[in-house]
PDB file of N, CA and C in Angstrom:
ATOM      1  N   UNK A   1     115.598  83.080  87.278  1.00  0.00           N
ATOM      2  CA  UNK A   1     114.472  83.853  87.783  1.00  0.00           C
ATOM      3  C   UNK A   1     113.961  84.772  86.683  1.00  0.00           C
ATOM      4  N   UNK A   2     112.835  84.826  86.740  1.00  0.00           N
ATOM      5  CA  UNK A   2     112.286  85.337  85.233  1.00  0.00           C
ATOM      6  C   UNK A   2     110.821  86.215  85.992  1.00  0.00           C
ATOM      7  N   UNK A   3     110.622  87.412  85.917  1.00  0.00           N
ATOM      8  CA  UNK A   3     109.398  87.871  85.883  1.00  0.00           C
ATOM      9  C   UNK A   3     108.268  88.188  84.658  1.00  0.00           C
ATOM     10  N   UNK A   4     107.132  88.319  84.560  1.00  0.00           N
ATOM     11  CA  UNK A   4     106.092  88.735  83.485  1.00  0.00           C
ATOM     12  C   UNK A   4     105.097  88.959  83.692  1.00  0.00           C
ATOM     13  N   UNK A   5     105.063  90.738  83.658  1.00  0.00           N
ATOM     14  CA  UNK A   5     103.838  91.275  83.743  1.00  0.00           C
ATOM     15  C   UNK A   5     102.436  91.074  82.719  1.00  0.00           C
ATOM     16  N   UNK A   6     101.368  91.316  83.026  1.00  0.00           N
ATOM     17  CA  UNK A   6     100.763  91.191  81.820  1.00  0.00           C
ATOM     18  C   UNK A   6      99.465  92.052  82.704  1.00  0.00           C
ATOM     19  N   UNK A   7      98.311  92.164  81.690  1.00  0.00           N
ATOM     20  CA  UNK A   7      96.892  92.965  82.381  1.00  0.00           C
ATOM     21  C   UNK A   7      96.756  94.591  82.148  1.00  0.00           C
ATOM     22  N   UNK A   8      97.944  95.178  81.405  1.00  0.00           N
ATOM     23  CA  UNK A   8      97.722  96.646  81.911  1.00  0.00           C
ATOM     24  C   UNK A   8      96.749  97.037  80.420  1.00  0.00           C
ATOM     25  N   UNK A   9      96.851  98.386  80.200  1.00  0.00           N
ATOM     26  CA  UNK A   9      95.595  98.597  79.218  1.00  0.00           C
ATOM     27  C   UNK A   9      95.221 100.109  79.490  1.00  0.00           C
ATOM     28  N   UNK A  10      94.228 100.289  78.719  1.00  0.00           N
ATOM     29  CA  UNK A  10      93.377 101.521  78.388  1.00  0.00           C
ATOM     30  C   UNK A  10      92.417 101.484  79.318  1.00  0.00           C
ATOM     31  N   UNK A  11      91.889 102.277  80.229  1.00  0.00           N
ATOM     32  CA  UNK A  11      91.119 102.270  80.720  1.00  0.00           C
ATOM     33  C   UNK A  11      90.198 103.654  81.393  1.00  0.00           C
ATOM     34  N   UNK A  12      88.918 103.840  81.580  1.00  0.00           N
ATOM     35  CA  UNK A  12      88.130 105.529  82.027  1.00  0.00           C
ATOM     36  C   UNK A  12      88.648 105.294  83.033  1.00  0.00           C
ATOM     37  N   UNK A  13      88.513 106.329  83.665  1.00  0.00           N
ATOM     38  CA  UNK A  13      88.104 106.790  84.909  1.00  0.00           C
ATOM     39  C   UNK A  13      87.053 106.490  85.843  1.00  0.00           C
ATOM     40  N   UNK A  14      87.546 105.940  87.191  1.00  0.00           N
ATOM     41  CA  UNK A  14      86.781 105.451  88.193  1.00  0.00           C
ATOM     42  C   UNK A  14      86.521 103.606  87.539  1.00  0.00           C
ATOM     43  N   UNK A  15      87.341 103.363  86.836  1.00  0.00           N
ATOM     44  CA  UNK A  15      87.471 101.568  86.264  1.00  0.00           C
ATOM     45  C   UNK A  15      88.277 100.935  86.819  1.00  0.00           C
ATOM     46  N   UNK A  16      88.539  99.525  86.762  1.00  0.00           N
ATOM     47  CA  UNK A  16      89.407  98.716  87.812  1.00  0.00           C
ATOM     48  C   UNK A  16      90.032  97.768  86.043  1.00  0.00           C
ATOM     49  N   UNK A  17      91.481  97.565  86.455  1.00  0.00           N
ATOM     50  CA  UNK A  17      91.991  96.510  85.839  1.00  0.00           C
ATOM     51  C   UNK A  17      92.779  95.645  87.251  1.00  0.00           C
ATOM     52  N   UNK A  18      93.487  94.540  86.567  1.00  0.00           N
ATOM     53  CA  UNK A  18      93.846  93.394  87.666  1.00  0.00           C
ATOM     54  C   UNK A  18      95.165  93.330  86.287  1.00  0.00           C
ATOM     55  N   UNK A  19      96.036  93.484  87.233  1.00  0.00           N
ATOM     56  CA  UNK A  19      97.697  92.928  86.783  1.00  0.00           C
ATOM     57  C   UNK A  19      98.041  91.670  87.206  1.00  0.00           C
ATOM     58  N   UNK A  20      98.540  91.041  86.483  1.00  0.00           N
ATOM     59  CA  UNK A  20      99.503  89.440  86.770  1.00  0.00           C
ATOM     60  C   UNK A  20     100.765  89.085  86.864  1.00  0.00           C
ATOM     61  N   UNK A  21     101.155  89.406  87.837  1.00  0.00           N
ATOM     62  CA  UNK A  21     102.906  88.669  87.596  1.00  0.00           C
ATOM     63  C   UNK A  21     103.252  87.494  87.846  1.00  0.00           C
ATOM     64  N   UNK A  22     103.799  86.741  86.771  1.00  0.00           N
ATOM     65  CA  UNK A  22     103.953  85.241  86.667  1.00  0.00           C
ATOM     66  C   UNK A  22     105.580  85.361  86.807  1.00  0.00           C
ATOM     67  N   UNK A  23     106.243  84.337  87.935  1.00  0.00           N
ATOM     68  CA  UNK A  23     107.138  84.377  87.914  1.00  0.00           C
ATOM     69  C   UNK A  23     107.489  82.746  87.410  1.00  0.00           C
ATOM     70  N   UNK A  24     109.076  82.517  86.882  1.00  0.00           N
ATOM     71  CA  UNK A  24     109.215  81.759  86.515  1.00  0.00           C
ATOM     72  C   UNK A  24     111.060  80.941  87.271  1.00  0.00           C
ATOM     73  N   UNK A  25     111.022  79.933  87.270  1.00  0.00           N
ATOM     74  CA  UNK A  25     112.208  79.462  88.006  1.00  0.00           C
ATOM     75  C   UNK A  25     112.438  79.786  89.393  1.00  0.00           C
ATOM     76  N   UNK A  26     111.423  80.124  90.140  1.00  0.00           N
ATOM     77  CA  UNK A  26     111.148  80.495  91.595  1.00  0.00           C
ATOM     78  C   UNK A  26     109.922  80.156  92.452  1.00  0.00           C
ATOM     79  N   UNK A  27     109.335  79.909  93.185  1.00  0.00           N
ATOM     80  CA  UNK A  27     107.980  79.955  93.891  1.00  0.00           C
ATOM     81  C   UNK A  27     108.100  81.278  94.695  1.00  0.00           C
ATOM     82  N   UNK A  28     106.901  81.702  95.081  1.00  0.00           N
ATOM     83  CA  UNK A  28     106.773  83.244  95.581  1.00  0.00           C
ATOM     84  C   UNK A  28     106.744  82.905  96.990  1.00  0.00           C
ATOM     85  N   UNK A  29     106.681  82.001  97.496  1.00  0.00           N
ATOM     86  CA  UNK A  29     106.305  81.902  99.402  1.00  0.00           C
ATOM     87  C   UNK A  29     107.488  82.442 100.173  1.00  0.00           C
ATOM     88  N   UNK A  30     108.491  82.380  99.709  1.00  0.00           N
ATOM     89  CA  UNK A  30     109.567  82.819 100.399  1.00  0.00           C
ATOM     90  C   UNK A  30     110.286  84.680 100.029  1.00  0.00           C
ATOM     91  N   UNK A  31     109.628  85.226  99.164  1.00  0.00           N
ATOM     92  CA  UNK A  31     110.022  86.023  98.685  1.00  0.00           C
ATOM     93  C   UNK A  31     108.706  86.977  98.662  1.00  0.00           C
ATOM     94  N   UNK A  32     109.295  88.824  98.873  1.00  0.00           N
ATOM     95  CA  UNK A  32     108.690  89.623  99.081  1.00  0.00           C
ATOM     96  C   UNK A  32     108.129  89.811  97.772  1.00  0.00           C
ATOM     97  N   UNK A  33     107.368  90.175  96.899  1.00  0.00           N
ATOM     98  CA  UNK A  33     106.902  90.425  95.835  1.00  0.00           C
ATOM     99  C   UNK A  33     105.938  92.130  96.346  1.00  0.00           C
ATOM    100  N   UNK A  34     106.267  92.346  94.701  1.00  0.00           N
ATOM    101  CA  UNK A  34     105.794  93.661  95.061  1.00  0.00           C
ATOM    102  C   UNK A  34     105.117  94.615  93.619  1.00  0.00           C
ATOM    103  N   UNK A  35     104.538  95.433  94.137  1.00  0.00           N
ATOM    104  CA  UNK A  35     103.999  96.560  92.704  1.00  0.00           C
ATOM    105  C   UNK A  35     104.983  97.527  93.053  1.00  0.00           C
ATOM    106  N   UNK A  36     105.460  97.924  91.694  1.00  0.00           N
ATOM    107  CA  UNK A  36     105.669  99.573  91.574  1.00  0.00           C
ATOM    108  C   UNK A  36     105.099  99.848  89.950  1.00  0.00           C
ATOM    109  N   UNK A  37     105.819 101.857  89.984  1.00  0.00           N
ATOM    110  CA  UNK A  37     105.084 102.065  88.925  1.00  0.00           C
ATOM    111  C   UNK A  37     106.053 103.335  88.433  1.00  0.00           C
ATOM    112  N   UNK A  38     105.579 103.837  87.305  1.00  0.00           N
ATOM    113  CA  UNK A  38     106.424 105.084  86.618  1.00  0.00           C
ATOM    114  C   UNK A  38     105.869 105.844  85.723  1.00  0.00           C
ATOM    115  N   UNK A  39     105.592 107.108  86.278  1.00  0.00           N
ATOM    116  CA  UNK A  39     105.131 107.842  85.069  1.00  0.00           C
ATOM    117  C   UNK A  39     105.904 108.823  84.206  1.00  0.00           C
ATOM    118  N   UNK A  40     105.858 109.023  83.055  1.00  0.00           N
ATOM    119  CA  UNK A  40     106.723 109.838  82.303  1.00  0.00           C
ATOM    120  C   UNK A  40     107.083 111.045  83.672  1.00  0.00           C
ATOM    121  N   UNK A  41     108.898 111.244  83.468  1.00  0.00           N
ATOM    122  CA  UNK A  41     109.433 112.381  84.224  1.00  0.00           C
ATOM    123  C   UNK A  41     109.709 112.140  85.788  1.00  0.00           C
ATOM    124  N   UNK A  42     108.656 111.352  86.224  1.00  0.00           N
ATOM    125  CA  UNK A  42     108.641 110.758  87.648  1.00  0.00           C
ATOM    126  C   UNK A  42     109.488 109.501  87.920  1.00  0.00           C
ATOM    127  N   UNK A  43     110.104 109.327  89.644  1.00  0.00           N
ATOM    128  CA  UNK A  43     110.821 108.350  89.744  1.00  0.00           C
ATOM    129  C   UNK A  43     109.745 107.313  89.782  1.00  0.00           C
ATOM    130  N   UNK A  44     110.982 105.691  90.054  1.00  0.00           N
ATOM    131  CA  UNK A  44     109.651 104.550  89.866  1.00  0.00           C
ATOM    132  C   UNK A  44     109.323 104.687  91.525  1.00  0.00           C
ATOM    133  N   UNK A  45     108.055 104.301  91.561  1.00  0.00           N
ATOM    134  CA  UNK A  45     107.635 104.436  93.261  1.00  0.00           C
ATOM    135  C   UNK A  45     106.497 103.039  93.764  1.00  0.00           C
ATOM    136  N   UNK A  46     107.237 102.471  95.334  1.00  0.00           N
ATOM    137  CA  UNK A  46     106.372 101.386  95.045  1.00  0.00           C
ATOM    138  C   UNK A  46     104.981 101.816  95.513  1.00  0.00           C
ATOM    139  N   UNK A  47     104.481 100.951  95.346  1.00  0.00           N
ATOM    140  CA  UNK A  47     102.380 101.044  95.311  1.00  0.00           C
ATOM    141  C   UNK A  47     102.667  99.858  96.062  1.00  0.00           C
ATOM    142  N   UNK A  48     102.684  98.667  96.043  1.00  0.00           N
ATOM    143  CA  UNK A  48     102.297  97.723  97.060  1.00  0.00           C
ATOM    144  C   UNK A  48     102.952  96.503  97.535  1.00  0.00           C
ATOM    145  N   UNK A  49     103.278  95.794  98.553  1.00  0.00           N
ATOM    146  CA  UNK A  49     103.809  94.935  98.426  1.00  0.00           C
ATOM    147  C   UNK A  49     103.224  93.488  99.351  1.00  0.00           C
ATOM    148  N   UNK A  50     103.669  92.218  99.418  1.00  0.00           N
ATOM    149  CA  UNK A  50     103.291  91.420 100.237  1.00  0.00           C
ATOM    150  C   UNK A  50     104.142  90.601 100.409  1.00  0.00           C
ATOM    151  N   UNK A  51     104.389  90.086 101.253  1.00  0.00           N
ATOM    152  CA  UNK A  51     105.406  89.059 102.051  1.00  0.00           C
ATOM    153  C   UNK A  51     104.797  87.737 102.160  1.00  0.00           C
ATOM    154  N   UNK A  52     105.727  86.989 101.004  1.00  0.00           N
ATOM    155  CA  UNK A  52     105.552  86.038 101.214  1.00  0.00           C
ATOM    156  C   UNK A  52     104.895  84.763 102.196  1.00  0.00           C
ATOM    157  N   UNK A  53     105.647  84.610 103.440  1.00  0.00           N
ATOM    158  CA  UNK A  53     105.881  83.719 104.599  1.00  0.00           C
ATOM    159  C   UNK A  53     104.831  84.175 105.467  1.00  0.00           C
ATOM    160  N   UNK A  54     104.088  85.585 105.412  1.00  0.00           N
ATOM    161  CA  UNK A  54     102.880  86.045 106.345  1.00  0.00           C
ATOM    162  C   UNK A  54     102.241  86.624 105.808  1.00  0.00           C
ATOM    163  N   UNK A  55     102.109  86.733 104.406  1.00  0.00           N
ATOM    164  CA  UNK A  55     101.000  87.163 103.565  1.00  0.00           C
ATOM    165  C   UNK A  55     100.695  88.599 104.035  1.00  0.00           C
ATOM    166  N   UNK A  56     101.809  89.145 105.151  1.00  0.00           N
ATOM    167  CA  UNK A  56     101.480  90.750 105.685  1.00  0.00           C
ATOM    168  C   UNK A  56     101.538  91.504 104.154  1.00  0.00           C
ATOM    169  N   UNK A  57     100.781  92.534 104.266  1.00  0.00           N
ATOM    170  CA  UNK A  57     100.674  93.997 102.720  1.00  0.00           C
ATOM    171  C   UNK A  57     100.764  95.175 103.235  1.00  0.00           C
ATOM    172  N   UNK A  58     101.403  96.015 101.989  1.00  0.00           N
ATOM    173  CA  UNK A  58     101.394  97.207 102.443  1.00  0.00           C
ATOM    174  C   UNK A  58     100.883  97.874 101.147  1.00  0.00           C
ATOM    175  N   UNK A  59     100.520  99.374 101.107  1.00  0.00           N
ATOM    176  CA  UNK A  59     100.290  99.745 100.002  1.00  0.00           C
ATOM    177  C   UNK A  59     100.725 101.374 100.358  1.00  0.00           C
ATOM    178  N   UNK A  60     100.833 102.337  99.769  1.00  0.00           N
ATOM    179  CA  UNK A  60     101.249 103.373  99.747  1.00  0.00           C
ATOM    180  C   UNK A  60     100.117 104.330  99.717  1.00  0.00           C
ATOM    181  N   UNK A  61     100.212 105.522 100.264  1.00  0.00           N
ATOM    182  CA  UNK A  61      98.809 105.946 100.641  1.00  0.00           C
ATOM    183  C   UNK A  61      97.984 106.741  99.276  1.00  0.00           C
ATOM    184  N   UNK A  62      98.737 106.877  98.436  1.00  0.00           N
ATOM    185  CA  UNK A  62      98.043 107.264  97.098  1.00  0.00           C
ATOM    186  C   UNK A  62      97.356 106.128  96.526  1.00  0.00           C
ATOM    187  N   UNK A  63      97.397 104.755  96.815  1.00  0.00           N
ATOM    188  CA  UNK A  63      97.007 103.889  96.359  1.00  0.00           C
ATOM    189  C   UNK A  63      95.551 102.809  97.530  1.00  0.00           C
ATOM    190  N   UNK A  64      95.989 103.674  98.634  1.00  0.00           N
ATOM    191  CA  UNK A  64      95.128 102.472  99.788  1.00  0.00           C
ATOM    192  C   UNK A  64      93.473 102.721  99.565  1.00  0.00           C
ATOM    193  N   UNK A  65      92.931 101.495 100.090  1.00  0.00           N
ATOM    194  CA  UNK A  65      91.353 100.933  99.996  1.00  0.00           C
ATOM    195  C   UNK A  65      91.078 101.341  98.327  1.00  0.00           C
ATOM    196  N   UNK A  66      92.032 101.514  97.043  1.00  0.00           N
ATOM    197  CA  UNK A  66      91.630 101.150  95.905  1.00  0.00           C
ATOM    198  C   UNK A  66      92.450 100.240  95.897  1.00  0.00           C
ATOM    199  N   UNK A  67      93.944  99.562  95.763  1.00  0.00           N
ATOM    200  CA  UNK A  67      94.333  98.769  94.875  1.00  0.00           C
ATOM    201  C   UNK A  67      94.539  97.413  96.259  1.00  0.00           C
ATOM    202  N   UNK A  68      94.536  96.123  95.695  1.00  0.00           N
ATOM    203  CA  UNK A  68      94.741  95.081  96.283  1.00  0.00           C
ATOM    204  C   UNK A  68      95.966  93.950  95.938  1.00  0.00           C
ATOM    205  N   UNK A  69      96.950  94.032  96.576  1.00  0.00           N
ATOM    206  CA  UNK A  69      98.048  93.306  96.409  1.00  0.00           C
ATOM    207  C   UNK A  69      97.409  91.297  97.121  1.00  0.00           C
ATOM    208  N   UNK A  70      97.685  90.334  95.805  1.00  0.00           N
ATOM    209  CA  UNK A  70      96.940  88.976  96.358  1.00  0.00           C
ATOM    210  C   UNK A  70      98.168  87.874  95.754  1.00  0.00           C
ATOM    211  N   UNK A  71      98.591  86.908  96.019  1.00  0.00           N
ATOM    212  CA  UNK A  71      99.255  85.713  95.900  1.00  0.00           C
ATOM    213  C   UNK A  71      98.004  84.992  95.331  1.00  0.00           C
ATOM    214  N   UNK A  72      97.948  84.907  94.154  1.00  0.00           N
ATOM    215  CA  UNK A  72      97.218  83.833  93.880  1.00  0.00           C
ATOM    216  C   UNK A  72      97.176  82.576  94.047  1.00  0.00           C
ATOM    217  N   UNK A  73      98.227  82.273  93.903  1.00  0.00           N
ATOM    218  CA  UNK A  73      99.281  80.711  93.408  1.00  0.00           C
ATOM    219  C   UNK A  73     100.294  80.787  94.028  1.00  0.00           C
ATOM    220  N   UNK A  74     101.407  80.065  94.027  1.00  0.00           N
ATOM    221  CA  UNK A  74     102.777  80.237  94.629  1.00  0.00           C
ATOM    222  C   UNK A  74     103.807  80.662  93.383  1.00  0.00           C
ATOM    223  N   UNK A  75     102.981  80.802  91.988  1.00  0.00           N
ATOM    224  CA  UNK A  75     103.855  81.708  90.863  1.00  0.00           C
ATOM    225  C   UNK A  75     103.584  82.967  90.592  1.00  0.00           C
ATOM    226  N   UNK A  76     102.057  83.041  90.714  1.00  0.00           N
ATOM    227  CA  UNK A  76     101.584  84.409  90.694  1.00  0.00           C
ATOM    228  C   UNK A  76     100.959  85.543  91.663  1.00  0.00           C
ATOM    229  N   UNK A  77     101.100  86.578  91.474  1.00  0.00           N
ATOM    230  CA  UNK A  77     100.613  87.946  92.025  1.00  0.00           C
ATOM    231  C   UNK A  77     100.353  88.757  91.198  1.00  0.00           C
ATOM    232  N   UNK A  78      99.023  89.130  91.748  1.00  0.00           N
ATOM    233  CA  UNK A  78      98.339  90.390  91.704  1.00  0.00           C
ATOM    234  C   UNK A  78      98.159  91.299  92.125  1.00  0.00           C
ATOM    235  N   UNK A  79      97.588  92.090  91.362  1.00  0.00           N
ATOM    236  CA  UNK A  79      96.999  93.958  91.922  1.00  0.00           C
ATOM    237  C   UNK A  79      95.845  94.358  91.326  1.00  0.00           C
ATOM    238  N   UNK A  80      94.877  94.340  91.870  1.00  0.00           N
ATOM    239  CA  UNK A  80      93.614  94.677  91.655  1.00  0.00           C
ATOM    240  C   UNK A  80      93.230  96.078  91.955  1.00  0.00           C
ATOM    241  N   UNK A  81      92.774  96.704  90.822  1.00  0.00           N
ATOM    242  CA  UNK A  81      93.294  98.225  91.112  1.00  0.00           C
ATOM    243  C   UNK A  81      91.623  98.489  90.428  1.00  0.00           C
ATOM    244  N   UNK A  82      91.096  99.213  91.540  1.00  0.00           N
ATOM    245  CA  UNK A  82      90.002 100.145  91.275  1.00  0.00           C
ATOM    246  C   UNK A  82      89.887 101.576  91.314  1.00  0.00           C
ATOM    247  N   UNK A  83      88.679 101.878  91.096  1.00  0.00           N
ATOM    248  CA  UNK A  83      88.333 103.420  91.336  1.00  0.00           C
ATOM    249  C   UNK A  83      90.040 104.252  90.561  1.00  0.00           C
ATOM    250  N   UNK A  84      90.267 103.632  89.140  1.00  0.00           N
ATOM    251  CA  UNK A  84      91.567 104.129  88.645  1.00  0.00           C
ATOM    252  C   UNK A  84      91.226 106.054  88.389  1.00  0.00           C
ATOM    253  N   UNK A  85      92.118 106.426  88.412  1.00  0.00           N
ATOM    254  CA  UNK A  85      92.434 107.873  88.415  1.00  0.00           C
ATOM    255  C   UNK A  85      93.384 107.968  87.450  1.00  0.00           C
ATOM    256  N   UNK A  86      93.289 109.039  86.945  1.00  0.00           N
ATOM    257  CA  UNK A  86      94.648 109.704  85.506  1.00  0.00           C
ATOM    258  C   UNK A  86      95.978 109.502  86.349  1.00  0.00           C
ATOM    259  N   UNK A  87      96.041 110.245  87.603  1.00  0.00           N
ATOM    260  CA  UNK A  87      97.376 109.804  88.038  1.00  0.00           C
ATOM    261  C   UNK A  87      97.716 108.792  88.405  1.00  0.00           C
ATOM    262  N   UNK A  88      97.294 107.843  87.903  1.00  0.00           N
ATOM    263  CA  UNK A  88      97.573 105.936  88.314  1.00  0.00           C
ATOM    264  C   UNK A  88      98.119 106.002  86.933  1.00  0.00           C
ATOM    265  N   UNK A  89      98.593 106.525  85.468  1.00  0.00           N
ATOM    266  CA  UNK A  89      98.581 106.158  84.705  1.00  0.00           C
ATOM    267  C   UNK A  89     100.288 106.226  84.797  1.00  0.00           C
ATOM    268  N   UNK A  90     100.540 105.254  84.544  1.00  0.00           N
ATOM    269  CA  UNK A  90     102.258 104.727  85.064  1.00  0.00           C
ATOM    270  C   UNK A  90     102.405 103.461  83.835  1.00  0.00           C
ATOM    271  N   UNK A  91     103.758 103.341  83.497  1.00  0.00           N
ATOM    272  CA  UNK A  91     104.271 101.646  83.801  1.00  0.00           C
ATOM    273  C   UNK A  91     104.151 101.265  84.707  1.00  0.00           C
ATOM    274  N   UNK A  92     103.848 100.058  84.880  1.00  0.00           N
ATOM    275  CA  UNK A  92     103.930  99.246  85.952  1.00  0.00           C
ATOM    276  C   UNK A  92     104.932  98.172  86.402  1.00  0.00           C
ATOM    277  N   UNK A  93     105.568  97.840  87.458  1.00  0.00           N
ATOM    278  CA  UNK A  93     106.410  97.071  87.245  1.00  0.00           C
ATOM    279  C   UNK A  93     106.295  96.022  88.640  1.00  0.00           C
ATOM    280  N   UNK A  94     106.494  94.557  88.492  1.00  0.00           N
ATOM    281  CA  UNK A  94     106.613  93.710  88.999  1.00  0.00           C
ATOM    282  C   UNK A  94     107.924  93.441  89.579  1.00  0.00           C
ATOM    283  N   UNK A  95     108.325  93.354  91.245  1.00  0.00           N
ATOM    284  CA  UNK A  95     109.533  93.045  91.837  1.00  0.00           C
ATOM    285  C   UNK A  95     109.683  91.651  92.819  1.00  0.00           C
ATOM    286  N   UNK A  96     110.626  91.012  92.745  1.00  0.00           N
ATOM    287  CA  UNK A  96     110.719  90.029  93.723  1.00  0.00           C
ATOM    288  C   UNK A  96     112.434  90.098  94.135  1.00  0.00           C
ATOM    289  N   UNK A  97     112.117  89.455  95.570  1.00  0.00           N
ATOM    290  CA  UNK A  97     113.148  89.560  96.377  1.00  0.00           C
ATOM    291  C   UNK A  97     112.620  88.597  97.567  1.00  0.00           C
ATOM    292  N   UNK A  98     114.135  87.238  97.355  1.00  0.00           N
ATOM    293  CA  UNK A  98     114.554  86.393  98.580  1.00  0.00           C
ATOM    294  C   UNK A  98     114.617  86.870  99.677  1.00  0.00           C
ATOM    295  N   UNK A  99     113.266  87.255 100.551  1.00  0.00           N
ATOM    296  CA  UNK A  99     113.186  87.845 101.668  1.00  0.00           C
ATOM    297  C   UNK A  99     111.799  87.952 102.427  1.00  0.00           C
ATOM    298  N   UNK A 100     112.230  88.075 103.615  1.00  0.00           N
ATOM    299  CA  UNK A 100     110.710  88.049 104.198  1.00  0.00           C
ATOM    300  C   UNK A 100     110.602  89.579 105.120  1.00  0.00           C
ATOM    301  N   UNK A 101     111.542  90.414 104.671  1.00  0.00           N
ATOM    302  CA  UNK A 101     111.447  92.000 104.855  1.00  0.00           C
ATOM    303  C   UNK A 101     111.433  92.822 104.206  1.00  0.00           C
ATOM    304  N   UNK A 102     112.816  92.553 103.432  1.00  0.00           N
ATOM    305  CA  UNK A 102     113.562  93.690 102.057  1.00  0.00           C
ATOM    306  C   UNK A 102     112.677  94.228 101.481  1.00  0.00           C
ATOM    307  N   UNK A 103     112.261  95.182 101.169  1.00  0.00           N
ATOM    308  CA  UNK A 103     111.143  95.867 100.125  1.00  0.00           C
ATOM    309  C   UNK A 103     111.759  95.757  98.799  1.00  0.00           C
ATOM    310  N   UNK A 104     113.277  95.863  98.718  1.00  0.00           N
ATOM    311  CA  UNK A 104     113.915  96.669  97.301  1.00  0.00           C
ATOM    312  C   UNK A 104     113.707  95.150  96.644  1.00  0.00           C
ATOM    313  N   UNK A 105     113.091  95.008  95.309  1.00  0.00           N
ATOM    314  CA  UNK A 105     113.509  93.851  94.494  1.00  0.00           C
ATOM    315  C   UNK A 105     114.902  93.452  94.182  1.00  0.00           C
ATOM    316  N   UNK A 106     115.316  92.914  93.731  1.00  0.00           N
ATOM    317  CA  UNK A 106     116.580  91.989  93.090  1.00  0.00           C
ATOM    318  C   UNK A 106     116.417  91.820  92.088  1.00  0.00           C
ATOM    319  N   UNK A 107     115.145  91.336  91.445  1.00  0.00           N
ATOM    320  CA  UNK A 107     114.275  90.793  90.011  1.00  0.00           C
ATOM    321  C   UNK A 107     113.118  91.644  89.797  1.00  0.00           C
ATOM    322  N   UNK A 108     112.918  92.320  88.112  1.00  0.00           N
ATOM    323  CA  UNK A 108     112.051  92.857  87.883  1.00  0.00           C
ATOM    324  C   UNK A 108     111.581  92.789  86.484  1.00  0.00           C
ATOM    325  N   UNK A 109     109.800  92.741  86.355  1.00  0.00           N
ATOM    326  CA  UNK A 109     109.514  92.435  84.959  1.00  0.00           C
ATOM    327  C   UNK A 109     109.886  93.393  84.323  1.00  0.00           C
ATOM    328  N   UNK A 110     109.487  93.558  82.945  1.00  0.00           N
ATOM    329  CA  UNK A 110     109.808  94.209  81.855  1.00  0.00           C
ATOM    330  C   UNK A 110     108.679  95.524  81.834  1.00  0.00           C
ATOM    331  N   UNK A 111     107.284  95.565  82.631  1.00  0.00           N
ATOM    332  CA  UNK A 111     106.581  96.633  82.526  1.00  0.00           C
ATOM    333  C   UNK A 111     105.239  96.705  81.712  1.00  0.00           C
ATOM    334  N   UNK A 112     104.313  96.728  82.444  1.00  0.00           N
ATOM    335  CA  UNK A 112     102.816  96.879  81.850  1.00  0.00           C
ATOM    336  C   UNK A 112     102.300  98.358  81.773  1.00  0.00           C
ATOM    337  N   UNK A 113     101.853  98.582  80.501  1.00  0.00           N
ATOM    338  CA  UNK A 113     101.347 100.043  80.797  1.00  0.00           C
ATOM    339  C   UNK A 113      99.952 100.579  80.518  1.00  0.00           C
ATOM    340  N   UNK A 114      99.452 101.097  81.979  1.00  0.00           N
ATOM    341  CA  UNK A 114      98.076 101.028  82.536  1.00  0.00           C
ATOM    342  C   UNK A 114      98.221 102.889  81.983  1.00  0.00           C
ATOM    343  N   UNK A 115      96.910 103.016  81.400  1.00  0.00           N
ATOM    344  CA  UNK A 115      96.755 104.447  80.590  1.00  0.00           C
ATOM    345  C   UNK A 115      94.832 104.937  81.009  1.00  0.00           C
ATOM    346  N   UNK A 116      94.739 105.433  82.208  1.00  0.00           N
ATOM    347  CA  UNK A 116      93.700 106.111  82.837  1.00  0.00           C
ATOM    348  C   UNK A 116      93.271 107.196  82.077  1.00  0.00           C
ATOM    349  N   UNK A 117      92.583 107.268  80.718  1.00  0.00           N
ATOM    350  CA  UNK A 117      92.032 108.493  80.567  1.00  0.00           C
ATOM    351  C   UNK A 117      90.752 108.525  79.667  1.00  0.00           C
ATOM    352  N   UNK A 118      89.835 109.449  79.482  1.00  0.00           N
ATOM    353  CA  UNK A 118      88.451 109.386  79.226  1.00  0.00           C
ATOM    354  C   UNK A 118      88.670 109.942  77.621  1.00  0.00           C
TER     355      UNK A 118
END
């Protein structure tokens, strides 16, 4: 099982980037996949997740009606993140987990880092 983030970047204020997590040696239908994130000093905290088997989402309320958690494929997921703000400026990190509840990952990428400032 292999995760890989990719998409994060420099970006103003009130701009949208789109993250990719490509997973590898797994298909995503059966497994919760998820966003989190980390900013210097702060714990990691999740931002969003989606369930596999019912495509149900959740997102965390610092993050809702801007960012969009999507299954593209059955390897990849996204997060489509608008209207970005300075405090969105985190690592980012990609989680998966054999489950159609568990929030906590098992597997996690290595970290994209999204940098909100003018």
């Amino acid at each position: 099982v292999q995760i890989v983030e990719s998409g994060g970047g420099l970006v103003q204020p009130g701009g949208s980037l789109r993250l990719s997590c490509a997973a590898s040696g797994f298909t995503t239908g059966k497994y919760v996949m998820s966003w989190h994130r980390q900013a210097p000093g702060k714990e990691r905290e999740l931002v969003a997740v989606i369930i596999g088997v019912s495509g149900k989402t959740q997102y965390a309320d610092s993050v809702k009606d801007r960012f969009y958690i999507s299954r593209d494929n059955d390897t990849i997921t996204s997060l489509q993140m608008n209207d970005l703000k300075p405090e969105d400026t985190a690592v980012y990190f990609c989680g998966a987990r054999h489950s159609s509840y568990n929030y906590v990952p098992a597997h996690w990428g290595q970290g994209t880092q999204v940098t909100v400032s003018s």
